[in-house]
Protein backbone atom coordinates (compact mmCIF):
# COMPACT_ATOMS: atom_id res chain seq x y z
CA UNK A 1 8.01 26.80 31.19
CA UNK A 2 5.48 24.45 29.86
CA UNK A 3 6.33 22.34 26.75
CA UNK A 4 3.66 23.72 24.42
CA UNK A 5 3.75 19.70 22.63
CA UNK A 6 2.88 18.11 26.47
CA UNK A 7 -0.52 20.02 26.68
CA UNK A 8 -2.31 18.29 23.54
CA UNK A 9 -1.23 14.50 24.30
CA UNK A 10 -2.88 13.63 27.77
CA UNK A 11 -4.04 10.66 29.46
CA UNK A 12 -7.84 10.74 28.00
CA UNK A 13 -6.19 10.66 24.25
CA UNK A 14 -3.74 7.85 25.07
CA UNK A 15 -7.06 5.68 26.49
CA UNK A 16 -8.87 6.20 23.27
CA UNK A 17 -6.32 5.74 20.99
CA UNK A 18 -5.79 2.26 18.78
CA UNK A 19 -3.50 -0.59 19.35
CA UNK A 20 -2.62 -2.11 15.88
CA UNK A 21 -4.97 -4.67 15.89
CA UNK A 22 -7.71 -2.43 17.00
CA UNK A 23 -6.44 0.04 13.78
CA UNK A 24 -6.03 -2.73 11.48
CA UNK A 25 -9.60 -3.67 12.04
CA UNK A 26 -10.83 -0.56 11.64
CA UNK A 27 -9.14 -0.29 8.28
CA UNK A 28 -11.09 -3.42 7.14
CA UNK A 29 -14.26 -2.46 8.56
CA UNK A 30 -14.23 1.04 6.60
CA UNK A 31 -13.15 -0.69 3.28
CA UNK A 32 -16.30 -2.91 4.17
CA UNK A 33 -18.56 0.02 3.87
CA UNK A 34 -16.47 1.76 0.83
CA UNK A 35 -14.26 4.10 3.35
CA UNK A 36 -11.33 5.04 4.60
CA UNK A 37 -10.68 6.81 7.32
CA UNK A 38 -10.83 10.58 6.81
CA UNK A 39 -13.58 12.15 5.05
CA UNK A 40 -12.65 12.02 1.82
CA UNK A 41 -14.20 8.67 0.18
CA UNK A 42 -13.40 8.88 -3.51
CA UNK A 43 -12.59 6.14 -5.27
CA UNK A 44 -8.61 7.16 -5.30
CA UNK A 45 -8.43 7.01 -2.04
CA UNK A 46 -10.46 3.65 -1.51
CA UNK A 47 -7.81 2.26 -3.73
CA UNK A 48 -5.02 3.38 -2.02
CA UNK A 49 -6.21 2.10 1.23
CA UNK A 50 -7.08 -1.08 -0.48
CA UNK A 51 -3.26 -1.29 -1.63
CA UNK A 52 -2.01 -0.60 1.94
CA UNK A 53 -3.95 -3.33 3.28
CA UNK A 54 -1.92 -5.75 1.19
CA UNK A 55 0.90 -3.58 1.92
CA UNK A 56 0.66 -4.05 5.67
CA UNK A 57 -0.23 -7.74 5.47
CA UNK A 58 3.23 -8.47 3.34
CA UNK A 59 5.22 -6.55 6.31
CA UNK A 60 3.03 -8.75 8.96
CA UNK A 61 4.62 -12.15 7.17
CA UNK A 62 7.28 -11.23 5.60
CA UNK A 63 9.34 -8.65 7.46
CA UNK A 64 11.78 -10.02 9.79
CA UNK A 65 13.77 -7.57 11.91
CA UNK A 66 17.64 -7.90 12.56
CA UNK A 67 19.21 -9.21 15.55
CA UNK A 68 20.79 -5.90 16.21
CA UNK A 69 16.93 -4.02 16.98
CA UNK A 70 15.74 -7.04 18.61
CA UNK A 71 18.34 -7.23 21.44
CA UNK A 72 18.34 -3.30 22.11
CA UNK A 73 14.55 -3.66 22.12
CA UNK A 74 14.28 -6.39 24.85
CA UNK A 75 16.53 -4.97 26.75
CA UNK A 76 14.88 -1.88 26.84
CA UNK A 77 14.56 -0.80 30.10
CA UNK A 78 12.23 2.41 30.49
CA UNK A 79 8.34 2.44 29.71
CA UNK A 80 7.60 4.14 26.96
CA UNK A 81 4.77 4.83 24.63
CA UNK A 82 4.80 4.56 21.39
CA UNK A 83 2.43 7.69 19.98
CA UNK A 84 1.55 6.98 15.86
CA UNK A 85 -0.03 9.90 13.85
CA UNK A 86 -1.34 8.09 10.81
CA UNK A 87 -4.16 7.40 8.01
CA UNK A 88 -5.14 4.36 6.39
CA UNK A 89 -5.17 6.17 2.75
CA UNK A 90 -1.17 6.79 3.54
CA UNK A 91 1.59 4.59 1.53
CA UNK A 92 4.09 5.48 3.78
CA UNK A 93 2.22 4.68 6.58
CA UNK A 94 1.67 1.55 5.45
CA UNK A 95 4.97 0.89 4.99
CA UNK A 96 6.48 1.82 8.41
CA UNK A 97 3.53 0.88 10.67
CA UNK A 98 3.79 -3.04 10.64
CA UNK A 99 7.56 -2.66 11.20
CA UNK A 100 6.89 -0.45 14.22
CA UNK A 101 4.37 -3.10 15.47
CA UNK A 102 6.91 -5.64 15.27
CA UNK A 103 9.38 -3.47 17.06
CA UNK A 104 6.60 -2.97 20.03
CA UNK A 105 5.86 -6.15 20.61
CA UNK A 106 9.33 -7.25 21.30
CA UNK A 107 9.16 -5.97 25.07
CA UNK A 108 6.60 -5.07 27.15
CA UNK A 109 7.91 -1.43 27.91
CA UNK A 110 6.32 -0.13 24.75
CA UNK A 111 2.81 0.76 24.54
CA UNK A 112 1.95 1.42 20.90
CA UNK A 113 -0.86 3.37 20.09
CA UNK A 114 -2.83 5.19 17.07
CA UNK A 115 -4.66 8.02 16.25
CA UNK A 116 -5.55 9.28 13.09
CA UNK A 117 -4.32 12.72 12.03
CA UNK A 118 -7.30 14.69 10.65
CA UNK A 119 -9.42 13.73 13.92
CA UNK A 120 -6.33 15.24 15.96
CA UNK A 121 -5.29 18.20 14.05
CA UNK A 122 -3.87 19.89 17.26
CA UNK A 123 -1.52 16.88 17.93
CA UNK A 124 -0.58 16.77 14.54
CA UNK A 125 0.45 20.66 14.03
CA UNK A 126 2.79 20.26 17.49
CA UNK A 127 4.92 17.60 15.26
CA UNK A 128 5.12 18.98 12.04
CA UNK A 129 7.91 17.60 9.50
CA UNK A 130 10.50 20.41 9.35
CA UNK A 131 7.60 22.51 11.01
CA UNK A 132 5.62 23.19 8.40
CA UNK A 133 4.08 19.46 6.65
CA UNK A 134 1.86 17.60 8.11
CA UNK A 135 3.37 14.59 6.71
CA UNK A 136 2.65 11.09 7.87
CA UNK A 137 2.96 8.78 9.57
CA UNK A 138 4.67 10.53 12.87
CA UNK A 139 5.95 8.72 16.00
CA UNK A 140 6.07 10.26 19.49
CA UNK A 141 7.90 8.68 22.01
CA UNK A 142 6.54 9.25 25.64
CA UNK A 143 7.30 8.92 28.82
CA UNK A 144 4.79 6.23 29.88
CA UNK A 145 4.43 8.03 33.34
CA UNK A 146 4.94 11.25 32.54
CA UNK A 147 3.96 11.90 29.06
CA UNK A 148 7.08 14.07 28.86
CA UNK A 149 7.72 13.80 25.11
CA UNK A 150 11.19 12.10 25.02
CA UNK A 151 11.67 11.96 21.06
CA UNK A 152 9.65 11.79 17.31
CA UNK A 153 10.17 9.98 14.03
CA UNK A 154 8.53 10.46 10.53
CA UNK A 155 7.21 10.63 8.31
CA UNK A 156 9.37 8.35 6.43
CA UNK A 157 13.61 6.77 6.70
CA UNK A 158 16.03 9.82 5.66
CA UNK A 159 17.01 7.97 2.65
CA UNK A 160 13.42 7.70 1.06
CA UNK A 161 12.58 11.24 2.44
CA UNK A 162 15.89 12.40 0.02
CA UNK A 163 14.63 10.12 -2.52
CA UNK A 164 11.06 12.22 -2.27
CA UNK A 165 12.55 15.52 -1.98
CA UNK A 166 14.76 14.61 -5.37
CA UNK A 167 11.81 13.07 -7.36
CA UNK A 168 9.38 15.80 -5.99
CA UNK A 169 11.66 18.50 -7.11
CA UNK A 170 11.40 17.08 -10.73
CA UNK A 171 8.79 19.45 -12.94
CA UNK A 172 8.63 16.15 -15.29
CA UNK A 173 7.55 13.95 -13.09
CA UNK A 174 3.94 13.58 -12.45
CA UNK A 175 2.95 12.71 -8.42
CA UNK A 176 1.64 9.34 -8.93
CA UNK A 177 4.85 8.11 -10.82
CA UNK A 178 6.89 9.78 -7.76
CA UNK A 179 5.10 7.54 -5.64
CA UNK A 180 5.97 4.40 -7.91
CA UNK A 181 9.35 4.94 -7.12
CA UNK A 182 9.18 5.86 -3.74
CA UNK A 183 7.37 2.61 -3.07
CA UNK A 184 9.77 0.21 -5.36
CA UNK A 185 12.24 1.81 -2.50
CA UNK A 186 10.47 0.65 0.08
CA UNK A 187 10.13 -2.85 -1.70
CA UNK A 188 14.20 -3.01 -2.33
CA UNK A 189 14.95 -1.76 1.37
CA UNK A 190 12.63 -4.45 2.90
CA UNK A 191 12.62 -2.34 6.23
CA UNK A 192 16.39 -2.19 7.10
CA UNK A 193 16.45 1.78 7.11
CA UNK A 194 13.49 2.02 9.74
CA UNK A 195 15.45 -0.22 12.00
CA UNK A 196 18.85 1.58 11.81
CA UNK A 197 17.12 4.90 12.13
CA UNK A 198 15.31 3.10 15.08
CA UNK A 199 18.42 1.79 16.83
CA UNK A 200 19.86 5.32 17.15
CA UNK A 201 16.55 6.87 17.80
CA UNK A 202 16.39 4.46 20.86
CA UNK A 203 19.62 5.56 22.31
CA UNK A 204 18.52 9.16 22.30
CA UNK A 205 15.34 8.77 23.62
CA UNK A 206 16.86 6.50 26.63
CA UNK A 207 18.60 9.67 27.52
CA UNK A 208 15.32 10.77 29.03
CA UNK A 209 16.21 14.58 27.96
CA UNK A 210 12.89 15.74 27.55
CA UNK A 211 12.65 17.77 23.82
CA UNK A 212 11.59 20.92 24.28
């Protein structure tokens, strides 16, 4: 039988979607015009895309991954793609996507690419978090010949998804100061989790066991 989540990624989709440069750009561009991506423009949501900007650019210089990632990555072996559901109004997006740029352009078996979840609502409801949230951002890892779908990550490293679910089960504390917190976690962590989770993600997805 047909894997239901093989039918809405094909060849056509992969062509058109970003690289990170080409979805970086378009970030800037949008804030240009007073956008974001999406269709809702408010002013809230210009401002958190303006604060992922500067997000992103502090993980471009600043982030440095470990020796550990870096060796399994270039010895990678298998062509893969690298499939990110995202938006440019998401913090945690912001926070994960450089890293996974850096990871991707450590070999040239990984072909990381971008499309934005509200334009590709079909993609998006075959990877639900815990099948029911369509949380952000999500990773799909592909088979780069056969677009089998190998493995997924997302929306965010276990520990800050337990830190979420714990501050988001609070009836005290208001969203925005949940998001505070969740992004001082980030801050403190300075990508470590993303690799680790990475680094065992990669040895399951070698397997080549298509998920079903």
């Amino acid at each position: 039988m047909t894997d239901v989540k093989e039918q809405v990624i094909d060849r056509e989709l992969i062509k058109d979607a970003y690289n990170y440069d080409e979805y970086r750009q378009m970030t800037d561009d949008l804030l240009k015009q007073g956008k974001t991506t999406g269709e809702n423009h408010s002013d809230a949501m210009i401002h958190y895309t303006k604060m992922n900007v500067h997000r992103m650019k502090r993980h471009d210089k600043r982030t440095d991954l470990n020796e550990e990632i870096t060796e399994r990555l270039q010895n990678l072996d298998r062509q893969w793609i690298w499939l990110v559901i995202t938006e440019a109004w998401c913090g945690d997006a912001a926070q994960s996507v450089p890293i996974i740029a850096k990871m991707a352009d450590l070999t040239n078996n990984i072909h990381l690419k971008f499309i934005l979840r509200d334009e590709h609502l079909d993609v998006m409801d075959q990877f639900l978090y815990q099948g029911k949230s369509r949380s952000i951002p999500k990773l799909i890892c592909l088979d780069a010949e056969t677009l089998d779908v190998l493995g997924e990550w997302g929306p965010r490293p276990q520990k800050a998804q337990e830190l979420y679910n714990t501050l988001r089960g609070s009836s005290e504390m208001a969203y925005q100061e949940v998001a505070e917190h969740l992004h001082k976690w980030y801050a403190d962590d300075k990508g470590e989790e993303i690799q680790k989770e990475f680094l065992q993600a990669i040895d399951e997805w070698q397997s080549g066991i298509t998920q079903k």
